[in-house]
C-alpha atoms as a PDB file:
ATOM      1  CA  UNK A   1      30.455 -12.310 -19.699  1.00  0.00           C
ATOM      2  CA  UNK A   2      30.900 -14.194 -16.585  1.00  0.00           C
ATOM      3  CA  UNK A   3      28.975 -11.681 -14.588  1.00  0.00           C
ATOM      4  CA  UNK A   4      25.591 -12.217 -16.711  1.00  0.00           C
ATOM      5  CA  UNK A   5      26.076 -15.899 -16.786  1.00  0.00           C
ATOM      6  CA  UNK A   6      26.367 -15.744 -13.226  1.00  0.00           C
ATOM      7  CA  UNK A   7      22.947 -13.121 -12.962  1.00  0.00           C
ATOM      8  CA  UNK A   8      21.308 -15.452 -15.488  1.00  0.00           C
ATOM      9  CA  UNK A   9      21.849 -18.067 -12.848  1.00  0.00           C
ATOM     10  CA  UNK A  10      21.530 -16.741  -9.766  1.00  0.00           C
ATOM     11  CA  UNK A  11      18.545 -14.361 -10.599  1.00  0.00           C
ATOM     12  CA  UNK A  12      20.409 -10.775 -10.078  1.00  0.00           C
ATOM     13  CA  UNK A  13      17.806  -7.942  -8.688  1.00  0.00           C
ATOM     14  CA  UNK A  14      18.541  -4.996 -10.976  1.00  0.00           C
ATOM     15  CA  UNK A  15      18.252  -1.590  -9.054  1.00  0.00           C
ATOM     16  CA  UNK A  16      15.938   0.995 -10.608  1.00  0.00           C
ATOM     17  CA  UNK A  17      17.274   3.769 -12.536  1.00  0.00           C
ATOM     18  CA  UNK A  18      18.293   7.237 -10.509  1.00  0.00           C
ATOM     19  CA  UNK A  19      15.584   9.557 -10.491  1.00  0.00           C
ATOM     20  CA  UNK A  20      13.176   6.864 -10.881  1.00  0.00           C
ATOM     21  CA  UNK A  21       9.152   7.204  -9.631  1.00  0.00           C
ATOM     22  CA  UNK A  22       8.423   5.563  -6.473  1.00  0.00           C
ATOM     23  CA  UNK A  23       6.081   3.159  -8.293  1.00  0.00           C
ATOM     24  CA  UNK A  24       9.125   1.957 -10.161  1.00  0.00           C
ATOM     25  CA  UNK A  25      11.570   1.891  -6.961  1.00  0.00           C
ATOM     26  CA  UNK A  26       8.861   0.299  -4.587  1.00  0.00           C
ATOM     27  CA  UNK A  27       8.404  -2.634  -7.131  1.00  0.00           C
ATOM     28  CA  UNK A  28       5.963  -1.667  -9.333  1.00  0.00           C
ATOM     29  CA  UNK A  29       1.796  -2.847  -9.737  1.00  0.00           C
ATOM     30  CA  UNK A  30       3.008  -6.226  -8.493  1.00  0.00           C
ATOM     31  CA  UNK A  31       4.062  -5.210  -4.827  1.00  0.00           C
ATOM     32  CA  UNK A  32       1.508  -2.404  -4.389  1.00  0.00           C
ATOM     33  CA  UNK A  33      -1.055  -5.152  -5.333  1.00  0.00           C
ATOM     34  CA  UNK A  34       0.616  -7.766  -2.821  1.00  0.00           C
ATOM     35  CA  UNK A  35       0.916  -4.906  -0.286  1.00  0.00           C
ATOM     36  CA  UNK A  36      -2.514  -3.903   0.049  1.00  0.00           C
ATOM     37  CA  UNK A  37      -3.823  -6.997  -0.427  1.00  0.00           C
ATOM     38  CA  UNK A  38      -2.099  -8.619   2.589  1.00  0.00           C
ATOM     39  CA  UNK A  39      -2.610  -5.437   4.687  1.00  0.00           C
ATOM     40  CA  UNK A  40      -6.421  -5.250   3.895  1.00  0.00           C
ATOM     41  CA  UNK A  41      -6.666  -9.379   4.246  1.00  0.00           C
ATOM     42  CA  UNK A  42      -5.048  -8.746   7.747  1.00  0.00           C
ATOM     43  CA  UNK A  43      -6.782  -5.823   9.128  1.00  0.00           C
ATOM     44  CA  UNK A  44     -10.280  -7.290   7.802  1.00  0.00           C
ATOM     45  CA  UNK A  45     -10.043  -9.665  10.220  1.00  0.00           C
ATOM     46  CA  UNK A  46      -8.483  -8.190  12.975  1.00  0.00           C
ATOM     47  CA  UNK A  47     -10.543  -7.957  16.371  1.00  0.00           C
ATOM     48  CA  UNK A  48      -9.376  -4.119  16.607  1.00  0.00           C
ATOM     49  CA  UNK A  49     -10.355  -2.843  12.861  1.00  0.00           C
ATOM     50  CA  UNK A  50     -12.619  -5.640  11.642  1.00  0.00           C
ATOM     51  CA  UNK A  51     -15.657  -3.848  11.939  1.00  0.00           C
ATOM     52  CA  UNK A  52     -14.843  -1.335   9.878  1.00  0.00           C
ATOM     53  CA  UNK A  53     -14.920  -4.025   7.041  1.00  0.00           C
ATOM     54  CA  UNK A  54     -18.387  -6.114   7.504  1.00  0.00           C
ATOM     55  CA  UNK A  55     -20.471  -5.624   4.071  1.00  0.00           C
ATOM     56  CA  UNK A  56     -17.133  -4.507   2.257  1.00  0.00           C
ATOM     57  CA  UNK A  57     -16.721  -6.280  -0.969  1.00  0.00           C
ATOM     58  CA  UNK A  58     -13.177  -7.160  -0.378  1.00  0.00           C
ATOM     59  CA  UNK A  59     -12.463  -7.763  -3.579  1.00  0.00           C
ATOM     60  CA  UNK A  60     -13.173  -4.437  -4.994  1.00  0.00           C
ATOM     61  CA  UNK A  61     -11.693  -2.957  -1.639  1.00  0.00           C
ATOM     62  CA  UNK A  62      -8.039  -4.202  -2.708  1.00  0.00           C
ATOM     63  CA  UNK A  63      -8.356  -3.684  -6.627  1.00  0.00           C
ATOM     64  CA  UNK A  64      -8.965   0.000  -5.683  1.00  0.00           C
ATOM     65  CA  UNK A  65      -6.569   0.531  -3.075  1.00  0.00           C
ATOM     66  CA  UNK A  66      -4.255  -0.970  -5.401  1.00  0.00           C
ATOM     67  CA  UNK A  67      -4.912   1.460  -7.386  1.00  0.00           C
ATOM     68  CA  UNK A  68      -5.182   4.478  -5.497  1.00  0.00           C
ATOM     69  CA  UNK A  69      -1.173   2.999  -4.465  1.00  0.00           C
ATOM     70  CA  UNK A  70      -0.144   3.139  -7.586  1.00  0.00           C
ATOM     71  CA  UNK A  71      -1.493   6.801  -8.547  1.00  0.00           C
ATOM     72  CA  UNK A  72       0.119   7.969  -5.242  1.00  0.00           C
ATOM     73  CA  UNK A  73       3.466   6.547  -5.741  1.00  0.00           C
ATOM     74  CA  UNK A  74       3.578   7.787  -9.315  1.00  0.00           C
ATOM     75  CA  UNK A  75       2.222   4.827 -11.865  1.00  0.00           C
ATOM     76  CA  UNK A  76      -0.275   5.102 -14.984  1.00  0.00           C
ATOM     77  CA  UNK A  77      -2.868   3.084 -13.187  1.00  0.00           C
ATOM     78  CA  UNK A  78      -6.760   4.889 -12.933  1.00  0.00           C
ATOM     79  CA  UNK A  79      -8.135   5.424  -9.287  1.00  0.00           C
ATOM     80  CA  UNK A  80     -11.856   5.542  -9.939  1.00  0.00           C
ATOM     81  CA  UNK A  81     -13.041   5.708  -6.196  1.00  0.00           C
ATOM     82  CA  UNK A  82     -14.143   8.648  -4.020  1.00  0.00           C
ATOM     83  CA  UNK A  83     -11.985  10.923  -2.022  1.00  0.00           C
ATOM     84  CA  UNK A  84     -10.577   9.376   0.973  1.00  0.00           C
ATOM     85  CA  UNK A  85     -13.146  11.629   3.269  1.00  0.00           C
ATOM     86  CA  UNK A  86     -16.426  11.000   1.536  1.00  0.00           C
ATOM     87  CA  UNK A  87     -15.484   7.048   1.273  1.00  0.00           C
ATOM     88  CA  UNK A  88     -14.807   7.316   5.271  1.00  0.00           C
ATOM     89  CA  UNK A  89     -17.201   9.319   6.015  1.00  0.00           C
ATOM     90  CA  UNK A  90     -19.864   7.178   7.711  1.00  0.00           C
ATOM     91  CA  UNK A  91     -17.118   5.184   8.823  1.00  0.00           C
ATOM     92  CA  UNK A  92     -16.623   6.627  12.454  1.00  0.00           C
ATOM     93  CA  UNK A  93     -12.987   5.196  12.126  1.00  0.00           C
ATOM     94  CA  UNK A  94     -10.998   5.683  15.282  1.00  0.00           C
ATOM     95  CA  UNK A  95      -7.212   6.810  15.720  1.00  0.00           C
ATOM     96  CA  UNK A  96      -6.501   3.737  16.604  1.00  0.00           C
ATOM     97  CA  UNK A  97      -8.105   1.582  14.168  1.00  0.00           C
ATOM     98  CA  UNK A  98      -6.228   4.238  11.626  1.00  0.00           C
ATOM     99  CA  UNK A  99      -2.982   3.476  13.474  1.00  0.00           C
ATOM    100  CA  UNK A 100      -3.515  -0.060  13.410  1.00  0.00           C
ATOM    101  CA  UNK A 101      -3.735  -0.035   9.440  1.00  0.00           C
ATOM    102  CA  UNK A 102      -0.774   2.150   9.338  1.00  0.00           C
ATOM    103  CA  UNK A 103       0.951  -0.166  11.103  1.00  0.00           C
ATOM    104  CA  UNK A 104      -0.323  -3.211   9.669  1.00  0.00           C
ATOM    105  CA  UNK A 105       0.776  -2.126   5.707  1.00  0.00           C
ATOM    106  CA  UNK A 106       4.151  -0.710   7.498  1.00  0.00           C
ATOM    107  CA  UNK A 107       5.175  -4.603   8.664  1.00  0.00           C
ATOM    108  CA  UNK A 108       3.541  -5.861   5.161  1.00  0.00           C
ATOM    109  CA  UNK A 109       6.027  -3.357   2.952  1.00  0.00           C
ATOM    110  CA  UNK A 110       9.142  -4.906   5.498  1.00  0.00           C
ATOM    111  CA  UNK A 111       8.151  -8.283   5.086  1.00  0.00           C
ATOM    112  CA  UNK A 112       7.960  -8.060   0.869  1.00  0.00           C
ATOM    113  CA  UNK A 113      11.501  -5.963   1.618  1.00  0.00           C
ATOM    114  CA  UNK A 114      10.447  -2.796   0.327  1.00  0.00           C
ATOM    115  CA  UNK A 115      13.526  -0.336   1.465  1.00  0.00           C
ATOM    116  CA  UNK A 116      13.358   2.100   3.958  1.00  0.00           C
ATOM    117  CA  UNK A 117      13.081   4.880   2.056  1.00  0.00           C
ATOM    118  CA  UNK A 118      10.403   4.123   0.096  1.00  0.00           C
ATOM    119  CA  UNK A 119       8.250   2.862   3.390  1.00  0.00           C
ATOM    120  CA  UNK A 120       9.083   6.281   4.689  1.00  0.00           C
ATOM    121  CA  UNK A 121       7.958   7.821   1.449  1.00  0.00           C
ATOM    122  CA  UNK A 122       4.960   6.417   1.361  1.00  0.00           C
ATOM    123  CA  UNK A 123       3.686   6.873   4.489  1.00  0.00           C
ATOM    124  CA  UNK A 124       4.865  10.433   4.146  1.00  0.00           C
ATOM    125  CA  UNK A 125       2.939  10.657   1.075  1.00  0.00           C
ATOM    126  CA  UNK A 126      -0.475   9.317   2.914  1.00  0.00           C
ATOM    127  CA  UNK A 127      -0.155  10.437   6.367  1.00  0.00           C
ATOM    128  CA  UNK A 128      -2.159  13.399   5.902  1.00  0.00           C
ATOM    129  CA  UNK A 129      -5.073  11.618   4.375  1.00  0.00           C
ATOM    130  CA  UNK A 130      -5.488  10.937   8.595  1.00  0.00           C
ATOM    131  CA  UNK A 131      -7.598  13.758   8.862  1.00  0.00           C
ATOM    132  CA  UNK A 132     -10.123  12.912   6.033  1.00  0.00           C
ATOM    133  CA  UNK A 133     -10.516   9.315   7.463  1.00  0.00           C
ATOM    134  CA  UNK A 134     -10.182   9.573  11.188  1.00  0.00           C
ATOM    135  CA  UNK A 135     -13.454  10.986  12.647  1.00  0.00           C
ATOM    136  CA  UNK A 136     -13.281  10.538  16.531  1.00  0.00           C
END
């Protein structure tokens, strides 16, 4: 009884379940929304990727990367947008503009303390969408 006064209290972080989805283990709609959110709000306006971003309706931008997240990492959510090559198509985006993202949602999914093996999993899981968007 102690114990649950004292997580009552103090706000205990229950661990998810084994052989729970990623979705569920990374935090759920909440962090992929928070993740991609901050990433895209940060890269937007970076000198190295901004470009890539001028006429983008930002807005819709992070609802459907949100999205796309969540189907990735396992959740119920809908992604309604095209496939990562014809969306980047016209795009000319550079390796290095692509690394910068990378890099950019890796230091967002540290800062919101995502573990380390769900970062890794994730970027396992879209690392070989680099071909689709990458065109140089």
């Amino acid at each position: 009884m102690m114990i649950v006064t004292m997580c009552a209290v103090a706000g205990c972080v229950t661990q998810p379940k084994a052989g729970a989805s990623l979705y569920q283990r990374i935090g759920g709609l909440p962090m992929l929304s928070r993740i991609a959110n901050q990433t895209l709000d940060i890269v937007s306006k970076d000198p190295q990727t901004s470009r890539s971003f001028e006429g983008v309706k930002m807005k819709t931008l992070k609802e459907s990367l949100t999205n796309f997240l969540c189907v990735k990492t396992g959740g119920d959510c809908v992604y309604e947008g095209e496939t990562m090559k014809k969306s980047h198509a016209d795009a000319k985006i550079t390796t290095a503009e692509f690394e910068r993202m990378v890099d950019v949602m890796r230091e967002r999914m540290d800062v919101n303390g995502v573990g380390t093996k769900e970062k890794n999993e994730l970027l396992r899981i879209l690392a070989p969408m680099k071909r689709d968007v990458v065109t140089d």
